[in-house]
Protein backbone atom coordinates (compact mmCIF):
# COMPACT_ATOMS: atom_id res chain seq x y z
CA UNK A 1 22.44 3.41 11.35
CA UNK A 2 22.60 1.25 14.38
CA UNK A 3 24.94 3.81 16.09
CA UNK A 4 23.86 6.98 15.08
CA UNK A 5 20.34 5.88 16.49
CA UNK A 6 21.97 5.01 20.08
CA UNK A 7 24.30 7.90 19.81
CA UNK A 8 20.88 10.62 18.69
CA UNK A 9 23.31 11.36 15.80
CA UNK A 10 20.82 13.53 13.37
CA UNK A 11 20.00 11.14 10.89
CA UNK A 12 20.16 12.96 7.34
CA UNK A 13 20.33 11.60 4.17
CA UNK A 14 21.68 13.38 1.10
CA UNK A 15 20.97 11.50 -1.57
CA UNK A 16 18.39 10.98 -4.48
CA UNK A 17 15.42 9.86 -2.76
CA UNK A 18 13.92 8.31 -5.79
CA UNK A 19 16.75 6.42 -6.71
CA UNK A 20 16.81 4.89 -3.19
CA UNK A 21 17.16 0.60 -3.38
CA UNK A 22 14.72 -1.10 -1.61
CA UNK A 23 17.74 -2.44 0.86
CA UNK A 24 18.80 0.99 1.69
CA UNK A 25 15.27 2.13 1.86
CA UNK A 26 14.46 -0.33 5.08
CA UNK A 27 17.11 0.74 6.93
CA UNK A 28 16.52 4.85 6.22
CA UNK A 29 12.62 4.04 7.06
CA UNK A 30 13.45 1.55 9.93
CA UNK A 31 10.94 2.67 12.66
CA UNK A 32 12.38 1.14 15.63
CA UNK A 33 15.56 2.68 14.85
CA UNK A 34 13.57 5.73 14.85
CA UNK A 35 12.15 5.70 17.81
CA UNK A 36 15.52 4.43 19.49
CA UNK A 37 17.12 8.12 17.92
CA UNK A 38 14.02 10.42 18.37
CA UNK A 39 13.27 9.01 21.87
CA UNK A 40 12.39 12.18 24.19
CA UNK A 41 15.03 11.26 26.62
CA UNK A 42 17.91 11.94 24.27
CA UNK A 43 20.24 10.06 26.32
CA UNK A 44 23.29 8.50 24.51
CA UNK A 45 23.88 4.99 24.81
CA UNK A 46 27.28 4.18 26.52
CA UNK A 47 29.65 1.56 26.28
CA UNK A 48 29.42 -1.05 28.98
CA UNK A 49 31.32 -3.98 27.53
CA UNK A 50 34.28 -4.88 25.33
CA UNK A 51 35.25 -8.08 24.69
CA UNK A 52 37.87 -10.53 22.30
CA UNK A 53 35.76 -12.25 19.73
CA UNK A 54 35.28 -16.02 19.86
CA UNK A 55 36.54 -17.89 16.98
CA UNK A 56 37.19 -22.10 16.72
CA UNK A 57 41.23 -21.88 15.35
CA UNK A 58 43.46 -19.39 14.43
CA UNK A 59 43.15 -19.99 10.85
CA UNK A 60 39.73 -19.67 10.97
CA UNK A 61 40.41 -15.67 9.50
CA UNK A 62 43.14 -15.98 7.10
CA UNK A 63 42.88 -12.76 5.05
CA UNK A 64 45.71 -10.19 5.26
CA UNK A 65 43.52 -7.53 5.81
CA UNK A 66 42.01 -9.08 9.01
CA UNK A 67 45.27 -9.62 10.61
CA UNK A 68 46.46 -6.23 12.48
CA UNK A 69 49.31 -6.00 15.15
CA UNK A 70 48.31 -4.46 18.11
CA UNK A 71 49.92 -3.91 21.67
CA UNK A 72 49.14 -6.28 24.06
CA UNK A 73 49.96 -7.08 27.88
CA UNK A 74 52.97 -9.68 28.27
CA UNK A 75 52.12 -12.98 27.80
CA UNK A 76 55.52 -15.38 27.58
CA UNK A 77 53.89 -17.84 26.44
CA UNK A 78 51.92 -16.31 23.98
CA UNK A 79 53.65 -17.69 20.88
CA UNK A 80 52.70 -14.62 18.85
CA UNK A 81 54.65 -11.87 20.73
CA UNK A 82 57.99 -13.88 20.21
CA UNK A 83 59.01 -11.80 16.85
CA UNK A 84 62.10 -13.35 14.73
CA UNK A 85 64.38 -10.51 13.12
CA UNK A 86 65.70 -12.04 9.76
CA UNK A 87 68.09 -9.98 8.25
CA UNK A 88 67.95 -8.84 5.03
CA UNK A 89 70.27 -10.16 2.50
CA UNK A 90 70.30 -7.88 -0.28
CA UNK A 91 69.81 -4.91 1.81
CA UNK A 92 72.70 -1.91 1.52
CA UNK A 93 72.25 -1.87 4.94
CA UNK A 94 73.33 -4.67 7.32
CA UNK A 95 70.79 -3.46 10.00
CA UNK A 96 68.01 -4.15 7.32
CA UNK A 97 65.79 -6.90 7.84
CA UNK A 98 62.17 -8.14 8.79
CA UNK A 99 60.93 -8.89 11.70
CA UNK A 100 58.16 -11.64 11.55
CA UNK A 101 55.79 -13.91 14.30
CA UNK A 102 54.09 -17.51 13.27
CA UNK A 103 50.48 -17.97 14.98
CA UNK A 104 49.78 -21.76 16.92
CA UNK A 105 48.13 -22.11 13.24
CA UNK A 106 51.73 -22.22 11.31
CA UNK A 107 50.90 -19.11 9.19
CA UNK A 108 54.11 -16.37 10.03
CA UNK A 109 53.32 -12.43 9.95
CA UNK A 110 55.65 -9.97 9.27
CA UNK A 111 55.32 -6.76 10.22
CA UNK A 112 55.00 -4.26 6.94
CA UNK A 113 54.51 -0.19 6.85
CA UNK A 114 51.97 1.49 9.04
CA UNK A 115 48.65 2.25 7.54
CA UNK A 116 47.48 5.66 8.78
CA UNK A 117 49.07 4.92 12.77
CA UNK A 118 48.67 1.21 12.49
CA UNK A 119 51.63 -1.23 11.49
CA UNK A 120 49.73 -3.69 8.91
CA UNK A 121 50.63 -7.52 8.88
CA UNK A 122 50.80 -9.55 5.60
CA UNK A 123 51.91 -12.85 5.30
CA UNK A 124 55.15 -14.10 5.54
CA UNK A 125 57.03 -17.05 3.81
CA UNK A 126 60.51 -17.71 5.23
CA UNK A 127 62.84 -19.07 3.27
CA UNK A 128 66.52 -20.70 3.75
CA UNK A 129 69.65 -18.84 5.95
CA UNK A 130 71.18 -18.24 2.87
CA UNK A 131 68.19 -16.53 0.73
CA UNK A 132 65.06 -15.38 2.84
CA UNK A 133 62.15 -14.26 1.95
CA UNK A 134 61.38 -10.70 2.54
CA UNK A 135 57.92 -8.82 3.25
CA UNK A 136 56.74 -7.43 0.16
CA UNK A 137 55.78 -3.40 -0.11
CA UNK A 138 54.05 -2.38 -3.57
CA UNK A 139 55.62 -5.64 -5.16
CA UNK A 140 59.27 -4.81 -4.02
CA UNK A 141 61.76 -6.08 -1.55
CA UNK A 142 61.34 -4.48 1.95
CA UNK A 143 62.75 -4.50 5.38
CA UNK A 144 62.89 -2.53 8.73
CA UNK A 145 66.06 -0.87 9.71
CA UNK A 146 67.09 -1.29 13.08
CA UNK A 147 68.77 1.67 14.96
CA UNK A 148 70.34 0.91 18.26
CA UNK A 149 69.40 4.29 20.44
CA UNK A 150 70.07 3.20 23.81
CA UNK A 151 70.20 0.23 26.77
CA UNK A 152 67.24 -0.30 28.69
CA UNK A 153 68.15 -3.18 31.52
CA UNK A 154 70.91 -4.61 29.53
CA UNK A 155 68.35 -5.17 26.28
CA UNK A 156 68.88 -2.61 23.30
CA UNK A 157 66.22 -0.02 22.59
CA UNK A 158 65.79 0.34 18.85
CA UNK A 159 64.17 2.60 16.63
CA UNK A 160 62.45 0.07 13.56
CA UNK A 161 62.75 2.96 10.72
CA UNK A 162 60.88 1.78 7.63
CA UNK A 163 63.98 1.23 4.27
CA UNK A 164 63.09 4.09 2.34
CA UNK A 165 62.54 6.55 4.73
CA UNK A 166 64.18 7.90 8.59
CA UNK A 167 61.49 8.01 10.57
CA UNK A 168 60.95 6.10 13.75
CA UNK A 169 57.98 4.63 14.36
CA UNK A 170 56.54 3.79 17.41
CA UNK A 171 52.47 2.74 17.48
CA UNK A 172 49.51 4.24 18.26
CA UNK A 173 47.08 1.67 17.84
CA UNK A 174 44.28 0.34 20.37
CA UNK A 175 44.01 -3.64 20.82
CA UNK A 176 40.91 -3.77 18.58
CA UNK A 177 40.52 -4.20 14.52
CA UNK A 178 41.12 -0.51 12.69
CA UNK A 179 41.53 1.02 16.04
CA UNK A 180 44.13 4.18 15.04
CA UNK A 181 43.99 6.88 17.70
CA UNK A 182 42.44 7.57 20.48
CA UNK A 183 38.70 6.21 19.35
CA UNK A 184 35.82 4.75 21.11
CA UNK A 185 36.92 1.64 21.05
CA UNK A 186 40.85 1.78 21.48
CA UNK A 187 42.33 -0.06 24.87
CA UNK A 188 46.17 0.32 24.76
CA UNK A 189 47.38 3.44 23.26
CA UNK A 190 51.37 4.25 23.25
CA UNK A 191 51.98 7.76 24.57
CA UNK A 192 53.54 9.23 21.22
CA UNK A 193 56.50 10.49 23.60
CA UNK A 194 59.13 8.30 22.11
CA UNK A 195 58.59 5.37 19.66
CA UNK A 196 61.21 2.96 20.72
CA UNK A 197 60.95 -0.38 21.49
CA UNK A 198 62.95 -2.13 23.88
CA UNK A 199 64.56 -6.20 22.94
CA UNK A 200 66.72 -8.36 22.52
CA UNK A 201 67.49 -8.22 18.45
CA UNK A 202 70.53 -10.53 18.53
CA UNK A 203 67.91 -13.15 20.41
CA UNK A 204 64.67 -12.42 18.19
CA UNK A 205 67.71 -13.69 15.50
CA UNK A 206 67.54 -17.28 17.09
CA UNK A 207 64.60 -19.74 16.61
CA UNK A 208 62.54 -18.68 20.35
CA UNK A 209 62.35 -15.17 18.68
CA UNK A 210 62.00 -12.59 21.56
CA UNK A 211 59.85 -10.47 22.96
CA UNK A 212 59.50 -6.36 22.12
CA UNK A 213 57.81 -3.84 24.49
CA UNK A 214 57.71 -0.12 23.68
CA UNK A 215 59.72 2.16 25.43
CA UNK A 216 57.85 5.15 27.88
CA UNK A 217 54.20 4.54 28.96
CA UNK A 218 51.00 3.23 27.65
CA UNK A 219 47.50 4.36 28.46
CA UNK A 220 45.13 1.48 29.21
CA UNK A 221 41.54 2.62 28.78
CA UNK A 222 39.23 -0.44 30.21
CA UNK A 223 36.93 -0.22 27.29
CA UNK A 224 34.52 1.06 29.58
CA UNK A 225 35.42 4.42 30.34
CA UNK A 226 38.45 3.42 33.41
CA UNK A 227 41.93 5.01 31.92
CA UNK A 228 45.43 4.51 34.13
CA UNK A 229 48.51 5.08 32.54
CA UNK A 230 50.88 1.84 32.72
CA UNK A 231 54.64 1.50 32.28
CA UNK A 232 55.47 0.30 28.48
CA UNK A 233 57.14 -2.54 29.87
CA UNK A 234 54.37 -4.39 30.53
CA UNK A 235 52.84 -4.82 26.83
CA UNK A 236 54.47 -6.52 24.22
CA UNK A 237 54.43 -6.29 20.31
CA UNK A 238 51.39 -9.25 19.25
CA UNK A 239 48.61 -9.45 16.60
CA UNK A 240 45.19 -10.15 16.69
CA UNK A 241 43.00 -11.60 13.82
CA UNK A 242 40.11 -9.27 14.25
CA UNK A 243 37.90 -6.97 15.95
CA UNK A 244 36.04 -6.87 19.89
CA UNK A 245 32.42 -7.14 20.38
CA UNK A 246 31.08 -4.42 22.02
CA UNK A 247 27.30 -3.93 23.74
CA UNK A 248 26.39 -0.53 24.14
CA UNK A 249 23.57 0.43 26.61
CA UNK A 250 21.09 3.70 26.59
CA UNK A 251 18.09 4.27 28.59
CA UNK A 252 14.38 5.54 27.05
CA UNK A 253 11.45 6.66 27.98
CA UNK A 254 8.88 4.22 30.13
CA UNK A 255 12.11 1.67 31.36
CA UNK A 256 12.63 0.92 28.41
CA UNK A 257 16.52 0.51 27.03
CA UNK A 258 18.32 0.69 23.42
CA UNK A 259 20.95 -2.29 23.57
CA UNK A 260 23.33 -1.68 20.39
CA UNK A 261 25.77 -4.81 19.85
CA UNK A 262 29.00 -3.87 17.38
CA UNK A 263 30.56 -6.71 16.06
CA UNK A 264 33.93 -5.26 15.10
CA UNK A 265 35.38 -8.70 14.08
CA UNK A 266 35.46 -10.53 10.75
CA UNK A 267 33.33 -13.35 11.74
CA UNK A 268 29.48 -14.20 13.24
CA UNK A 269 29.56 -13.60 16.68
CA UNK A 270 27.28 -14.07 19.96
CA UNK A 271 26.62 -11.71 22.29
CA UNK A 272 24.56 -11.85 26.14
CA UNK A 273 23.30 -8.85 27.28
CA UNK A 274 21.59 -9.58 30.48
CA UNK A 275 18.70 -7.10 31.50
CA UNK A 276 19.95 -5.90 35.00
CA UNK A 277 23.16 -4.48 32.76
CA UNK A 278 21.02 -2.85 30.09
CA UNK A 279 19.26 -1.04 33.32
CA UNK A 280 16.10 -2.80 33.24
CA UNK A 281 14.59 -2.93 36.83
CA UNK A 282 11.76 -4.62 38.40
CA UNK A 283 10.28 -8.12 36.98
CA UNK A 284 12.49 -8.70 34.39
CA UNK A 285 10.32 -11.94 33.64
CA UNK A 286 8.02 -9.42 31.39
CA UNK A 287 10.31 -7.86 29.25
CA UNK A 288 9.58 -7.87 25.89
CA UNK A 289 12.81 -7.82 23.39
CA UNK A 290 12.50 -6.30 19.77
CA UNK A 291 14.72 -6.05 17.03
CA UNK A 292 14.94 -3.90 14.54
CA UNK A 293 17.13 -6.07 12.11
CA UNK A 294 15.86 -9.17 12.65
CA UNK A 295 18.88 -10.87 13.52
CA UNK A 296 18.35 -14.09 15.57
CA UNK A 297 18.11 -14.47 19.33
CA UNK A 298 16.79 -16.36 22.48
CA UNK A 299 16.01 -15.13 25.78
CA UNK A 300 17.65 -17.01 28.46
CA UNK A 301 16.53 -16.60 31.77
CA UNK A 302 17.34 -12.75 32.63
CA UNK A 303 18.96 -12.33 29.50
CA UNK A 304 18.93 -12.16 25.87
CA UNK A 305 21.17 -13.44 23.32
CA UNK A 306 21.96 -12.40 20.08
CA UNK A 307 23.77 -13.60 17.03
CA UNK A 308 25.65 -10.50 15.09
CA UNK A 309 26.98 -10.87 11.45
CA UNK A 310 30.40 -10.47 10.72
CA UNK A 311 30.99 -6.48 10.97
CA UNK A 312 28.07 -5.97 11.39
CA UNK A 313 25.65 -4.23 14.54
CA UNK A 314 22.43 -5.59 16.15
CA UNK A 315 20.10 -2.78 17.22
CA UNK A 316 17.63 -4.06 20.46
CA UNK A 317 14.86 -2.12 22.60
CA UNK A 318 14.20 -3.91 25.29
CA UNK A 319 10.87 -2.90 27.26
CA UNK A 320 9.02 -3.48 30.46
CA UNK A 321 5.67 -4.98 29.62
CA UNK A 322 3.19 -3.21 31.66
């Protein structure tokens, strides 16, 4: 609801009307919601911030389905872009195996099949040299193949096709929780010219693991509307253990502005939006915040902060007083 309002999606409801739960009901009757989608401007809200979530460890999220990998700009010391490759022991194929990272937390990922564009992460037990522990698919034994295609400045370039199948996959994911395509709220997308990746398997075999970085280019959108295209060398393979917060901004009528905050990621977060950003000019002293959920916040000097549930969106109007 909080989007659609910001956005001026038509807000329709299809449903048994009677039957409605009082929950559902509040939000479907909200009236500052309302007035944030009906407002006779009709401006959309845009975008004007993207950020990492905050979180106190890395085990703080430990559920498989908030663990995605993701590209990522270089970082060598970023522990989670050095991947191991673990071959497979009871694979037909000697080029079988799993490639796998371990967080500062201890917990290893490998990497499993890709979930509509996105490679998943589950957890990942290693076991001894002589009998691993593979990444499980549907309960069975599964691995990566990896096909040697070509030499990219001495390191091979290898095409990870999934054990049951021969396709190559590259990735076309953005660096935030779900992202798939090229969405809202993607930043790194891999051109789908190619699907390689370029490393150094016979390294990522040793206990330092090594780096992967996808062959071709990568478009970098800034989360705010900037997009360059950027050689593929410069991102590597990492995961991330959930979604950005993002603040998006739209004006109204009188001064006033609709400040929508997405939480993307799986836990509580804080967000500042100070009023200069949202495009509120003059004294900001007198502005007068309202929101529609309720959620908590404090004003702080020229600015307001909010506290977001975990996937969840704060809806704000923030207004002039006269």
């Amino acid at each position: 609801m909080t989007m659609w309002a910001v956005m001026k999606s038509p807000l329709v409801l299809s449903t048994n009307l009677s039957a409605l739960g009082p929950d559902t009901l509040r939000v479907a009757t909200n009236q500052l919601a309302i007035r944030v989608n009906q407002d006779r401007l009709g401006a959309q809200a845009r975008r004007i911030k993207s950020s990492a979530p905050t979180r106190a460890t890395d085990t703080e999220v430990t559920n498989i389905v908030d663990v995605v990998a993701v590209a990522a700009p270089c970082e060598s010391g970023k522990l989670t872009q050095h991947w191991r490759w673990t071959r497979a022991i009871d694979a037909k194929n000697s080029s079988n195996g799993t490639l796998w990272t371990q967080d500062s937390a201890g917990q290893a990922w490998c990497l499993a099949m890709p979930t509509s564009g996105i490679w998943s992460v589950v957890p990942y037990f290693p076991g001894t040299k002589g009998k691993t522990t593979p990444c499980l698919d549907r309960a069975s034994a599964s691995s990566w193949r990896a096909v040697l295609v070509g030499e990219e400045n001495g390191l091979g370039e290898y095409s990870f096709i999934w054990r049951s199948g021969n396709r190559p996959y590259g990735f076309a994911w953005g660096q935030d929780f779900g992202s798939s395509g090229p969405l809202p709220h993607t930043r790194w997308l891999q051109s789908n010219q190619g699907g390689n990746w370029i490393g150094n398997l016979s390294a990522a075999e040793g206990s330092d693991g090594a780096a992967f970085s996808p062959a071709g280019v990568v478009i970098d959108d800034d989360s705010v509307g900037g997009v360059t295209m950027r050689p593929g060398a410069d991102f590597c393979l990492d995961i991330i253990h959930g979604g950005n917060v993002e603040t998006w901004v739209g004006p109204l009528e009188g001064g006033a502005a609709a400040v929508a905050v997405l939480n993307r990621s799986p836990t509580p977060q804080s967000a500042t939006v100070d009023f200069a950003g949202a495009g509120i000019v003059g004294n900001t002293s007198r502005v007068s915040v309202h929101s529609a959920w309720g959620e908590a916040g404090s004003r702080n000097g020229d600015a307001y902060t909010v506290q977001v549930p975990a996937r969840g969106a704060a809806l704000l109007v923030m207004e002039p007083e006269v």
